[in-house]
C-alpha atoms as a PDB file:
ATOM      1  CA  UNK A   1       0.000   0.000   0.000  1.00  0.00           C
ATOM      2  CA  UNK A   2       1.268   3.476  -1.037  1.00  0.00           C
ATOM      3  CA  UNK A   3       0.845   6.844   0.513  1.00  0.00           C
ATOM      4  CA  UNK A   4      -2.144   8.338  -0.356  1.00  0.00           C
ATOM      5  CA  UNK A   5      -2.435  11.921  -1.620  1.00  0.00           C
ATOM      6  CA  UNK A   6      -5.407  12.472   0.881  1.00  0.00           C
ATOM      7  CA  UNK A   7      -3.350  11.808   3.616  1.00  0.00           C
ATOM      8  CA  UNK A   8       0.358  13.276   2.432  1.00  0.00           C
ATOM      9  CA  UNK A   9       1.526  16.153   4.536  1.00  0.00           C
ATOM     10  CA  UNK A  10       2.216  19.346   2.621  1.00  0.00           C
ATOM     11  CA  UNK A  11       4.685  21.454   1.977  1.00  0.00           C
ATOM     12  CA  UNK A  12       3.404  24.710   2.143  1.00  0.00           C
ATOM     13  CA  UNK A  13       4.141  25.300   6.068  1.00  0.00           C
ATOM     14  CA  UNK A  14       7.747  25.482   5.248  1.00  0.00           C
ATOM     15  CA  UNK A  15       8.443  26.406   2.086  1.00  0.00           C
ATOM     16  CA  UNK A  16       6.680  30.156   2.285  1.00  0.00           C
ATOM     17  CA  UNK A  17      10.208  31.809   2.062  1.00  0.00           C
ATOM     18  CA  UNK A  18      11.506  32.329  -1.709  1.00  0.00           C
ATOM     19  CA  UNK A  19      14.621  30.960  -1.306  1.00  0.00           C
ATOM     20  CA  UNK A  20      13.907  27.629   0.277  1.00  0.00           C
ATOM     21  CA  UNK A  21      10.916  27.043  -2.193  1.00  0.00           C
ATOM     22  CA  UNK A  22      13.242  27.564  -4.856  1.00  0.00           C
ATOM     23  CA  UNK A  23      15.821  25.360  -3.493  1.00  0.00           C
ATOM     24  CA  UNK A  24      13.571  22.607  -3.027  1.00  0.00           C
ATOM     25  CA  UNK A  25      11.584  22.952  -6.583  1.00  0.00           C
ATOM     26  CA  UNK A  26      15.252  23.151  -8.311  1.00  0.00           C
ATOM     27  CA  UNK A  27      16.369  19.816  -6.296  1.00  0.00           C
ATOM     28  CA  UNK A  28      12.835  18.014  -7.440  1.00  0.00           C
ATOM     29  CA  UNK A  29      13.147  18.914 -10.794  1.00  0.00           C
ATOM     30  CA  UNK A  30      16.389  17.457 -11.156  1.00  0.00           C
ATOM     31  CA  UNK A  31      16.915  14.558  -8.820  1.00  0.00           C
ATOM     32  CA  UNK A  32      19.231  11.220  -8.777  1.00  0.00           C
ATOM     33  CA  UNK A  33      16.772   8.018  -9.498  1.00  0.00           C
ATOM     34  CA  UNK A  34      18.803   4.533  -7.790  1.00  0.00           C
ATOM     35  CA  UNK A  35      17.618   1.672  -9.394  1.00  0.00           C
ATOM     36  CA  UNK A  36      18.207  -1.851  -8.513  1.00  0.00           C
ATOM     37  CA  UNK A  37      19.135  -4.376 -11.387  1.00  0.00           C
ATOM     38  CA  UNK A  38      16.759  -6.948 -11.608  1.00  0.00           C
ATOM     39  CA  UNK A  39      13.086  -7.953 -13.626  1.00  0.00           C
ATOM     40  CA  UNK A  40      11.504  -5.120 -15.522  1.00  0.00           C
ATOM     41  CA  UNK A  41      13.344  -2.622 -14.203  1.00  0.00           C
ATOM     42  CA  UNK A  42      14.636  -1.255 -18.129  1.00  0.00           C
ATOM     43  CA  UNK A  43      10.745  -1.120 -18.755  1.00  0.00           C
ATOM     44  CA  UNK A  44      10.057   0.920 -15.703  1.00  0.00           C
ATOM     45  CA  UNK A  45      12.700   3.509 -16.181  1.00  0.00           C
ATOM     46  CA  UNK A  46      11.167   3.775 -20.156  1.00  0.00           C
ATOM     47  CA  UNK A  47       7.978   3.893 -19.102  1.00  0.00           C
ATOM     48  CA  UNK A  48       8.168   6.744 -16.666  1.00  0.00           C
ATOM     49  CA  UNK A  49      11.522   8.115 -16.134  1.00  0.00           C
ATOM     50  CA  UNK A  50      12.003  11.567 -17.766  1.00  0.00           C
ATOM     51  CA  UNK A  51      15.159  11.876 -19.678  1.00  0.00           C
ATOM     52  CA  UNK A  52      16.183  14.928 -17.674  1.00  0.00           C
ATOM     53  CA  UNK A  53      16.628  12.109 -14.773  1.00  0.00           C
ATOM     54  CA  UNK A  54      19.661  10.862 -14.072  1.00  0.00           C
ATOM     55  CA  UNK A  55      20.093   7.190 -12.907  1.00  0.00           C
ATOM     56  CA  UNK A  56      22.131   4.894 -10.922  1.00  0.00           C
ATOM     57  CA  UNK A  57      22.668   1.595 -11.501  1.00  0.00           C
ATOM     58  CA  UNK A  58      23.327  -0.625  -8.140  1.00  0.00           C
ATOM     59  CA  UNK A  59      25.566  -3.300  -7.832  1.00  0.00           C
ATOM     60  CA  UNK A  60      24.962  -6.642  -6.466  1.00  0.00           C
ATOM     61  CA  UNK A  61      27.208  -8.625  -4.150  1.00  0.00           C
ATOM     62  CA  UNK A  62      25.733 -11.783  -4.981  1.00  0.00           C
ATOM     63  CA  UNK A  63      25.166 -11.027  -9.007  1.00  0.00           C
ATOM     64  CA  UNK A  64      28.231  -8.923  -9.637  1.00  0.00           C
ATOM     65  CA  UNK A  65      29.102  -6.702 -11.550  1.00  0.00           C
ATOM     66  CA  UNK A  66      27.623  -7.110 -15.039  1.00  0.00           C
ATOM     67  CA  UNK A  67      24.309  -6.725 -14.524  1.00  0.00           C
ATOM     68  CA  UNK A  68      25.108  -3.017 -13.577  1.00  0.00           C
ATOM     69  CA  UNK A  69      26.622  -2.684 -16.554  1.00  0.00           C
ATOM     70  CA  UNK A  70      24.649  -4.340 -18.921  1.00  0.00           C
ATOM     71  CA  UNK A  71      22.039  -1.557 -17.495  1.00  0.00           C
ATOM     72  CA  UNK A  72      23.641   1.112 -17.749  1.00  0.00           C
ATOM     73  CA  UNK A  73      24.472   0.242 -21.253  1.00  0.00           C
ATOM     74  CA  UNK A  74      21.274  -0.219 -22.626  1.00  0.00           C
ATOM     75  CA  UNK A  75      19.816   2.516 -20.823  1.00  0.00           C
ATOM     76  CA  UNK A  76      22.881   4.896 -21.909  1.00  0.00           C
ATOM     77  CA  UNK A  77      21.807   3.683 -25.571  1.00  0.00           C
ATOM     78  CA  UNK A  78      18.134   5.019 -24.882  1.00  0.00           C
ATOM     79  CA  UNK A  79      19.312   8.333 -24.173  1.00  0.00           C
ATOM     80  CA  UNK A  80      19.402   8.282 -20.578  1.00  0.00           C
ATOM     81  CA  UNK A  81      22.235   9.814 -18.179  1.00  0.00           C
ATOM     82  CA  UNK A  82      23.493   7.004 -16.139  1.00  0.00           C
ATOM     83  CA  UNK A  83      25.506   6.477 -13.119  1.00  0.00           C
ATOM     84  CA  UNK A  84      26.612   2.526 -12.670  1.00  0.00           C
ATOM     85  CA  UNK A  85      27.910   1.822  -9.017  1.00  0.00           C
ATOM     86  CA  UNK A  86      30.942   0.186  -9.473  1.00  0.00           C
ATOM     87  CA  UNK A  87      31.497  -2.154  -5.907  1.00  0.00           C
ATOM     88  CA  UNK A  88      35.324  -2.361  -4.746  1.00  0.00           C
ATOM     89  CA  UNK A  89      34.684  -5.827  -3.064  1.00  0.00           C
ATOM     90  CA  UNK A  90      33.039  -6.963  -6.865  1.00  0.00           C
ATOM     91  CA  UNK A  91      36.723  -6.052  -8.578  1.00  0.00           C
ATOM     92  CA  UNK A  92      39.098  -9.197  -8.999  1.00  0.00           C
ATOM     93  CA  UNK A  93      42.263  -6.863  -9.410  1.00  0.00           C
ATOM     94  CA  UNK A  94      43.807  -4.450 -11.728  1.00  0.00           C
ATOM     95  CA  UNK A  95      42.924  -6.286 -14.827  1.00  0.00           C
ATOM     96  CA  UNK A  96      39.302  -6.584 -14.224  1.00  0.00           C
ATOM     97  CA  UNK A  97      39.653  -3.393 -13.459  1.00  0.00           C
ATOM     98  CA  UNK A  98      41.452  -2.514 -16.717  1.00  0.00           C
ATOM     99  CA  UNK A  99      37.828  -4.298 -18.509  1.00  0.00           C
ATOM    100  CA  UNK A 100      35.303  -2.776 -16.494  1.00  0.00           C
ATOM    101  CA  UNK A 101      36.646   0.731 -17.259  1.00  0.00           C
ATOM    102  CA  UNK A 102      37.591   0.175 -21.007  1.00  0.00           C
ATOM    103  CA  UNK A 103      33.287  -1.212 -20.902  1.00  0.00           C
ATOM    104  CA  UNK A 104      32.498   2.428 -19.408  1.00  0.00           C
ATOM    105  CA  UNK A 105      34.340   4.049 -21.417  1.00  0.00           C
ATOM    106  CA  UNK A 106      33.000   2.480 -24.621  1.00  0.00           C
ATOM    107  CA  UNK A 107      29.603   2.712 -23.871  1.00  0.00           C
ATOM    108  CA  UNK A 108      30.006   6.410 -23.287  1.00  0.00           C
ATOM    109  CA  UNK A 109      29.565   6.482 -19.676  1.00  0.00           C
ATOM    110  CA  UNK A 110      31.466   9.300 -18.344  1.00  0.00           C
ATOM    111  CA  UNK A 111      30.513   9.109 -14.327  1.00  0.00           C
ATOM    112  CA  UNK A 112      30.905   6.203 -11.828  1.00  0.00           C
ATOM    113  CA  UNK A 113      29.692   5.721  -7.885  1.00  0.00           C
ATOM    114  CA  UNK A 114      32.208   4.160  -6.209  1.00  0.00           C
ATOM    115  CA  UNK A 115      31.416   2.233  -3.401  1.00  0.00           C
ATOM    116  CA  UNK A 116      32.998  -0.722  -1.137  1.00  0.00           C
ATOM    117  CA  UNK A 117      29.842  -3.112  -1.232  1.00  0.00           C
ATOM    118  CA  UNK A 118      28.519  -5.506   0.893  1.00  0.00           C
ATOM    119  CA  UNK A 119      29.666  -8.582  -0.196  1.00  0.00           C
ATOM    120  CA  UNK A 120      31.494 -10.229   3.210  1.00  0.00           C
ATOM    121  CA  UNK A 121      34.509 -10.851   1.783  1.00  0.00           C
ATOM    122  CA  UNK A 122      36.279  -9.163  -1.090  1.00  0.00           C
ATOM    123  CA  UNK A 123      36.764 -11.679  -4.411  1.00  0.00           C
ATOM    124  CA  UNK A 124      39.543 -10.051  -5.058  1.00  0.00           C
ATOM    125  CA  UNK A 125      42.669  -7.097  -3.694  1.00  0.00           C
ATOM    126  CA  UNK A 126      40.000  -4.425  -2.988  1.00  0.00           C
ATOM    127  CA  UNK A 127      38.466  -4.285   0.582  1.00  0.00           C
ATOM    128  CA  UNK A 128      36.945  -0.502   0.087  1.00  0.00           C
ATOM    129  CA  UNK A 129      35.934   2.457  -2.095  1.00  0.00           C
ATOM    130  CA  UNK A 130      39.849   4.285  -1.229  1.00  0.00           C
ATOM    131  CA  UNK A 131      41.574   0.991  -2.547  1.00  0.00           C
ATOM    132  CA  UNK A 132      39.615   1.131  -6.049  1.00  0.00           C
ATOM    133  CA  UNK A 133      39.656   4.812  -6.347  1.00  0.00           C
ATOM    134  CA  UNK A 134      43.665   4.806  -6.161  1.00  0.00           C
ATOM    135  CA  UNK A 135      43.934   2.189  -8.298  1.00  0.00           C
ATOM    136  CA  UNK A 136      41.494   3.921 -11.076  1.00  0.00           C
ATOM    137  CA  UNK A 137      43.387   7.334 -10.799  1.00  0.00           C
ATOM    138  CA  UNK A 138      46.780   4.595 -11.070  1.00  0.00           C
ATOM    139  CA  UNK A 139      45.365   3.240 -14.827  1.00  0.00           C
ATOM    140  CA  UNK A 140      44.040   6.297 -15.847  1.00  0.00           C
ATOM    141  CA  UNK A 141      39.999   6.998 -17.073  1.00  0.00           C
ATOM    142  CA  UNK A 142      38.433   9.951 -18.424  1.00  0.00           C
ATOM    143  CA  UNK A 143      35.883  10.011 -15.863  1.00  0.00           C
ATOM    144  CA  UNK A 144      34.233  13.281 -15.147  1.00  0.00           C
ATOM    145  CA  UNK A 145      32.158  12.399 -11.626  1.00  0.00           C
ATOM    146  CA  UNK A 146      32.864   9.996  -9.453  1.00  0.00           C
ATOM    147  CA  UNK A 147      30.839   9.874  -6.375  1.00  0.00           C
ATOM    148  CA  UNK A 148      31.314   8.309  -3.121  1.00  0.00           C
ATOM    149  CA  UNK A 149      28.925   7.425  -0.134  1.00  0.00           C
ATOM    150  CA  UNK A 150      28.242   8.912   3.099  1.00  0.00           C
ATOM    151  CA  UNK A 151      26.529   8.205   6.435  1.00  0.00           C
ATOM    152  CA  UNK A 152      24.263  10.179   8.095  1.00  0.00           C
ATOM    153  CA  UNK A 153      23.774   7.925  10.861  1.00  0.00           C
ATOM    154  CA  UNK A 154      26.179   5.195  12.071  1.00  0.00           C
ATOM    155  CA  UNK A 155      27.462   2.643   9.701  1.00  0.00           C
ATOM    156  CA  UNK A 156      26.637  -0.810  11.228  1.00  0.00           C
ATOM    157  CA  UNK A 157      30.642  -1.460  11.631  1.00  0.00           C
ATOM    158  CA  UNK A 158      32.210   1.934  11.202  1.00  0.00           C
ATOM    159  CA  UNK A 159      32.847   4.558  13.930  1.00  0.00           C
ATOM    160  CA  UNK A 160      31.322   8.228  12.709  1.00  0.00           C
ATOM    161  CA  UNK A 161      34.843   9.583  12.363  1.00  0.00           C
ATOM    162  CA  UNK A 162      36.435   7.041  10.598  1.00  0.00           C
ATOM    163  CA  UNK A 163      33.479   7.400   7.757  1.00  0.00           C
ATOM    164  CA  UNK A 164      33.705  11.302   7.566  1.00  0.00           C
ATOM    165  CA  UNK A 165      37.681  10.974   7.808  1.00  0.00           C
ATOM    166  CA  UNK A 166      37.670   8.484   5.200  1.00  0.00           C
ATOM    167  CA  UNK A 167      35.925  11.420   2.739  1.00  0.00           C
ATOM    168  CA  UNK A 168      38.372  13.473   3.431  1.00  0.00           C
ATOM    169  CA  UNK A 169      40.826  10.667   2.638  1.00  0.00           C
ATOM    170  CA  UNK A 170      38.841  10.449  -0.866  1.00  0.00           C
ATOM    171  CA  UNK A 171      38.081  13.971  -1.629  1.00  0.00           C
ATOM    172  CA  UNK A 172      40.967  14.096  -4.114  1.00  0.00           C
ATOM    173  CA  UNK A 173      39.995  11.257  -6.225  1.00  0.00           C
ATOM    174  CA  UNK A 174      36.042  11.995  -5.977  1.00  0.00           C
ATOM    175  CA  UNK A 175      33.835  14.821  -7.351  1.00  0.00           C
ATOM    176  CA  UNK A 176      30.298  14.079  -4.947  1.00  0.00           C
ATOM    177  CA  UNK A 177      28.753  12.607  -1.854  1.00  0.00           C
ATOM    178  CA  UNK A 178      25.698  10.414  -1.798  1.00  0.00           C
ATOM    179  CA  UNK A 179      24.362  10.456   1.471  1.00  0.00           C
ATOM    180  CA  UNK A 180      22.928   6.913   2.888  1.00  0.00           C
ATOM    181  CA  UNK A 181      19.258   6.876   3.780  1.00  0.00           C
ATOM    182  CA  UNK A 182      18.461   8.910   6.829  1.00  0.00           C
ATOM    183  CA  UNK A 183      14.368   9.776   7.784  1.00  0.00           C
ATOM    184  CA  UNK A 184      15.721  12.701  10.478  1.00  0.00           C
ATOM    185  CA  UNK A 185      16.366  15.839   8.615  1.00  0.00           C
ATOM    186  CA  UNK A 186      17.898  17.471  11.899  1.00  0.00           C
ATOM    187  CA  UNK A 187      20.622  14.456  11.725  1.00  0.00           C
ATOM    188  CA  UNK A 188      21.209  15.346   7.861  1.00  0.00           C
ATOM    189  CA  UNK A 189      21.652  18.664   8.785  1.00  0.00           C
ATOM    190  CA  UNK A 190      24.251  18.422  11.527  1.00  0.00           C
ATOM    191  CA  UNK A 191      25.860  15.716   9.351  1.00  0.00           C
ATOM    192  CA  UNK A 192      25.682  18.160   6.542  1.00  0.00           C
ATOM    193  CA  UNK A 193      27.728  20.275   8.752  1.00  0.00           C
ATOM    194  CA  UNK A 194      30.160  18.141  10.414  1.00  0.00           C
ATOM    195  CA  UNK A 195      31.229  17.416   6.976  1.00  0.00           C
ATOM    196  CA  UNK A 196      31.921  20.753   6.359  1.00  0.00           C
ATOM    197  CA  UNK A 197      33.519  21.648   9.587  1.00  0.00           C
ATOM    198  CA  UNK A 198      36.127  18.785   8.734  1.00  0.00           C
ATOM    199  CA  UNK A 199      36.834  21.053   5.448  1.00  0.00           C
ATOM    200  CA  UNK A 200      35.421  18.125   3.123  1.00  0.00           C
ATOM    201  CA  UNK A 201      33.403  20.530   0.746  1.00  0.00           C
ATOM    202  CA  UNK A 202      32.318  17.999  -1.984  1.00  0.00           C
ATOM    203  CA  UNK A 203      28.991  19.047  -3.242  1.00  0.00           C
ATOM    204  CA  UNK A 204      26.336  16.158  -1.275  1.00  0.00           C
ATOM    205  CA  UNK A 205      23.576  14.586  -2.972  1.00  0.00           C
ATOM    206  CA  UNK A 206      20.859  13.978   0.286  1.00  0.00           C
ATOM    207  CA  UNK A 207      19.437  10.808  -0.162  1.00  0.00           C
ATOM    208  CA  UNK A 208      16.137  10.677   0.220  1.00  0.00           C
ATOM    209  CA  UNK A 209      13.480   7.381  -0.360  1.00  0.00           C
ATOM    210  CA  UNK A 210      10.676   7.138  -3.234  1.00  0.00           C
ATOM    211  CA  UNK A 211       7.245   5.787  -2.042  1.00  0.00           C
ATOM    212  CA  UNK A 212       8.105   1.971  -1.530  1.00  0.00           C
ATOM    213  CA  UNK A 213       5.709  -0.698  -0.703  1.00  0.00           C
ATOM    214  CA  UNK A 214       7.179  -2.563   1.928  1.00  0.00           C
ATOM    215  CA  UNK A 215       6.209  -6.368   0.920  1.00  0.00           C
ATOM    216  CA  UNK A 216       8.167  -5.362  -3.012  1.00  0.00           C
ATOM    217  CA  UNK A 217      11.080  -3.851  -0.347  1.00  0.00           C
ATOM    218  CA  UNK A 218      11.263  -7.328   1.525  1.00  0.00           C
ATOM    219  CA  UNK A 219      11.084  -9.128  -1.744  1.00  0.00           C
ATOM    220  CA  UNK A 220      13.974  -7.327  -3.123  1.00  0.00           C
ATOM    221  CA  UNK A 221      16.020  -7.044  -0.386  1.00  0.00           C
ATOM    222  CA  UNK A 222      16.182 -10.898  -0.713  1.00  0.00           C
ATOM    223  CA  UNK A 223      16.609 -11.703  -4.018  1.00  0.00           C
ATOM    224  CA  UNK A 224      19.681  -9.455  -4.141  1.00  0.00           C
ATOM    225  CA  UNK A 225      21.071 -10.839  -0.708  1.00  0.00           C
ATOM    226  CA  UNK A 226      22.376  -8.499   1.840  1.00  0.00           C
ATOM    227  CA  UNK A 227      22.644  -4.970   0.791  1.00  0.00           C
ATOM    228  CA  UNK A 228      21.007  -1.121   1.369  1.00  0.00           C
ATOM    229  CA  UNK A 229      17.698  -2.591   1.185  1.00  0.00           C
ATOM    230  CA  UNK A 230      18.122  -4.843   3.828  1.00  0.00           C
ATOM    231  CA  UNK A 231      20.307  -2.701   5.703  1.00  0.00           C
ATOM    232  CA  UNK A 232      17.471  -0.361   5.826  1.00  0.00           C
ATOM    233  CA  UNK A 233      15.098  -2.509   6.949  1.00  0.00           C
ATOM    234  CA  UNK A 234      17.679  -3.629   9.885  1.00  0.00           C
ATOM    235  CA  UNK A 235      17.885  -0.402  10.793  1.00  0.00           C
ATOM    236  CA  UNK A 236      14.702   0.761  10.496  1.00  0.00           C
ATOM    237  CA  UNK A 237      12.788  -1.829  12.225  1.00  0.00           C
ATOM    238  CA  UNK A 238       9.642   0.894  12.866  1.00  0.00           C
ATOM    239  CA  UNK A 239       9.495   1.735   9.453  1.00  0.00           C
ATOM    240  CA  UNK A 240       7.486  -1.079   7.621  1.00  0.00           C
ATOM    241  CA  UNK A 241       4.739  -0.423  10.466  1.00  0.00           C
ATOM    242  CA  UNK A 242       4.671   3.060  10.346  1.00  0.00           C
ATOM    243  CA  UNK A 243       4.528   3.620   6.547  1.00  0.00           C
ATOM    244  CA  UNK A 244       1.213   2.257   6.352  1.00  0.00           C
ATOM    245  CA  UNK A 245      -0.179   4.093   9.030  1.00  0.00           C
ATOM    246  CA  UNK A 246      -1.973   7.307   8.966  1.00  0.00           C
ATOM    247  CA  UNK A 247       0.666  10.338   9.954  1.00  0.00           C
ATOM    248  CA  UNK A 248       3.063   7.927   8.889  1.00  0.00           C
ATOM    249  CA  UNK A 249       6.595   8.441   7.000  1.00  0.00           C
ATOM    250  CA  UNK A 250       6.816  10.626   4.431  1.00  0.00           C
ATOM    251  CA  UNK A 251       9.081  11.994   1.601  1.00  0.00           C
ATOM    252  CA  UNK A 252       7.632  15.320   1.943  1.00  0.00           C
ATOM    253  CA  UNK A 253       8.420  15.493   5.612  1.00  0.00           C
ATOM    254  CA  UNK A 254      11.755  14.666   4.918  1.00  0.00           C
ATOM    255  CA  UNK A 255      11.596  17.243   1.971  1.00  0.00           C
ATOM    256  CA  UNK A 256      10.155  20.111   4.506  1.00  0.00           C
ATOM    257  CA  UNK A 257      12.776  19.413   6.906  1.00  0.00           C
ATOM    258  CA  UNK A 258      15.594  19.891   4.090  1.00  0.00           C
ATOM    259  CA  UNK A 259      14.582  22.827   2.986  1.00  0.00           C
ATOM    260  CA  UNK A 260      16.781  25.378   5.340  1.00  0.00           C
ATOM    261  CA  UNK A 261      19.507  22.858   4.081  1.00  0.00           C
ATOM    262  CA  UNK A 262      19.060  22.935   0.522  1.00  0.00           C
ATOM    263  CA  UNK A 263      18.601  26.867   0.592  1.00  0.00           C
ATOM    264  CA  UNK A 264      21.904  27.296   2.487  1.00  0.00           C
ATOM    265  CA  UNK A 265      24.680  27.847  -0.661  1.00  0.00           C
ATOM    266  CA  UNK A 266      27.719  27.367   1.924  1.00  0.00           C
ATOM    267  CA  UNK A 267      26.298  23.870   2.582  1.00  0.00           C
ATOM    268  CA  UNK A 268      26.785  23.105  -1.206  1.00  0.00           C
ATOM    269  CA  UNK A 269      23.882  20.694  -1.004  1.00  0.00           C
ATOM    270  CA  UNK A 270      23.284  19.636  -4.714  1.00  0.00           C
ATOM    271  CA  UNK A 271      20.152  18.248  -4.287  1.00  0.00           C
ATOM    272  CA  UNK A 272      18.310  14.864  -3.776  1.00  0.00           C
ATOM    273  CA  UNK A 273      19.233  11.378  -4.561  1.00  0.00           C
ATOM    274  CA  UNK A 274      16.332   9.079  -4.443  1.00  0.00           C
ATOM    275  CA  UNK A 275      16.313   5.375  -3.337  1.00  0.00           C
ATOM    276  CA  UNK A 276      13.474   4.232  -5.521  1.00  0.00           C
ATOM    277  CA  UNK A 277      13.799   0.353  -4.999  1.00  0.00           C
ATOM    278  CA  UNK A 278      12.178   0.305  -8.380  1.00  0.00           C
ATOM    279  CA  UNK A 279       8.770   1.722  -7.590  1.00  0.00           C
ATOM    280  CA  UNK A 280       9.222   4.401 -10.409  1.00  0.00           C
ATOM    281  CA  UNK A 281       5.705   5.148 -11.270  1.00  0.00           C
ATOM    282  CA  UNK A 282       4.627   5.997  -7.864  1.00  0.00           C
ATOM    283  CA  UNK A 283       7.896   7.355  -7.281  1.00  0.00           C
ATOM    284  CA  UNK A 284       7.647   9.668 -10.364  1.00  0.00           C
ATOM    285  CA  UNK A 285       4.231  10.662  -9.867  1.00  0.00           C
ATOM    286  CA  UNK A 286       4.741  11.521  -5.971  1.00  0.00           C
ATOM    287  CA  UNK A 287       7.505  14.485  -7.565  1.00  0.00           C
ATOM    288  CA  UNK A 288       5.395  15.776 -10.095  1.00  0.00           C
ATOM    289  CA  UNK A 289       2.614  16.246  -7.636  1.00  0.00           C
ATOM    290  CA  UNK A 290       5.354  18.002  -5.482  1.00  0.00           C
ATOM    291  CA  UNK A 291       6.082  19.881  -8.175  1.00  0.00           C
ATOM    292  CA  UNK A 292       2.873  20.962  -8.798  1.00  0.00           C
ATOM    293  CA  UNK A 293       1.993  21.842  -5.500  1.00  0.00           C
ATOM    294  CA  UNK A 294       4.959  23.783  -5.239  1.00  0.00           C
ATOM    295  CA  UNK A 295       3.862  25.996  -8.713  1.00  0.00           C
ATOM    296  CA  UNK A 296       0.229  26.582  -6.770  1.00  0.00           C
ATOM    297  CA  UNK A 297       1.199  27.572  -4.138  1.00  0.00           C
ATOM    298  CA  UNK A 298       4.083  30.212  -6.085  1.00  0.00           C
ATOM    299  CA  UNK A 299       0.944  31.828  -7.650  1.00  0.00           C
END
């Protein structure tokens, strides 16, 4: 069951100043799509993805690495702008490497997300994102973005530091953060800013989550094996109850809770990256109603 419009906060309490109601329609016009790999997702994202859109391809630790790929290829031949996630612990070595950037390159692909994964145990040299990113910048690419992650709240097995140190460590061979799902905006924000205090000043993509229906969440989260979806889930354990509940989670809250963030130019927030776990229609229609809104309520 999605959220109903009947019963979707709005976003006209918070969004009365010009600036932040420009910040937020600017980051909804022009947000991040994630899409997962598997069934009909190419349909989907044909169906109802605008081409102005960009989208991210994730990776798999118990598919691998192709799938992405073989995505983001087809969809890059469609006319889309898209973003395959390329999974440190999914790289054999240098020479798989050496393939899997000569494929980008190829297919015209010009920006990567470059994550460590969640598969266990490496299959190959690279435990994490800093061991593939030197040893991309070390073969050479003509890459123009590469993003990176960051956490919000507390990675299940690394300390808050380490994860904002270990952007700064990467800062040099990245061009963007995406942040991990986070449903407090006041823990964005601060995170926003600890960032910055540690003088990491990549622009941040805030992720945010599309309307999901929890029983296709579940479903996916096992058919790909342990990764964001069921990390979320772990560490959400409220959420699938609350989402169908009236007053329940909502983008928009998240959205009105952004907006002082997204209307703050020092912050150098560049806008929303949204976890859609495939549900692009409702995900798709949910903006352009925000959209919408947002032009009524200019007028």
């Amino acid at each position: 069951m999605l959220e109903s419009v009947a019963r979707r906060p709005r976003l006209v309490r918070v969004l009365g100043q010009s600036t932040a109601r420009l910040a937020v329609v600017a980051a909804l016009r022009r947000p991040r799509y994630e899409v997962i790999p598997t069934g009909r997702v190419e349909e989907e994202v044909l169906a109802h993805v605008p081409r102005t859109i960009k989208v991210t391809v994730t990776a798999s630790p118990v598919r691998g690495l192709d799938p992405t790929l073989d995505l983001a290829e087809r969809l890059v031949d469609r006319g889309f702008d898209v973003v395959p996630h390329l999974s440190a612990r999914l790289v054999t070595g240098e020479a798989h490497l050496r393939q899997i950037l000569q494929r980008i390159t190829a297919a015209g692909l010009r920006e990567v997300f470059v994550i460590a994964g969640d598969r266990p145990q490496p299959v190959g040299k690279f435990a994490g994102a800093m061991d593939l990113l030197t040893a991309m910048a070390a073969i050479g690419h003509d890459l123009r973005e590469i993003g990176i992650a960051g956490y919000p709240e507390s990675h299940p097995l690394i300390h808050d530091d380490v994860t904002i140190q270990a952007m700064w460590d990467k800062r040099r061979l990245a061009t963007y953060i995406v942040s991990n799902l986070c449903f407090d905006p006041k823990v964005i924000a601060a995170w926003v800013k600890r960032v910055r205090k540690r003088g990491v000043d990549l622009p941040i993509h805030l992720g945010l989550p599309g309307l999901t229906d929890p029983a296709k969440l579940l479903r996916i989260s096992l058919k790909i094996g342990v990764g964001e979806s069921a990390r979320f889930l772990r560490g959400h354990g409220t959420w699938l109850r609350r989402f169908v509940e009236p007053g329940g989670f909502s983008p928009v809250r998240l959205v009105n809770g952004l907006a002082p963030v997204l209307a703050r130019p020092d912050l150098k927030v560049a806008g929303f990256h949204v976890f859609t776990f495939n549900e692009l229609a409702a995900t798709e229609r949910w903006r352009r109603e925000m959209l919408d809104e947002l032009d009524a309520t200019a007028s």
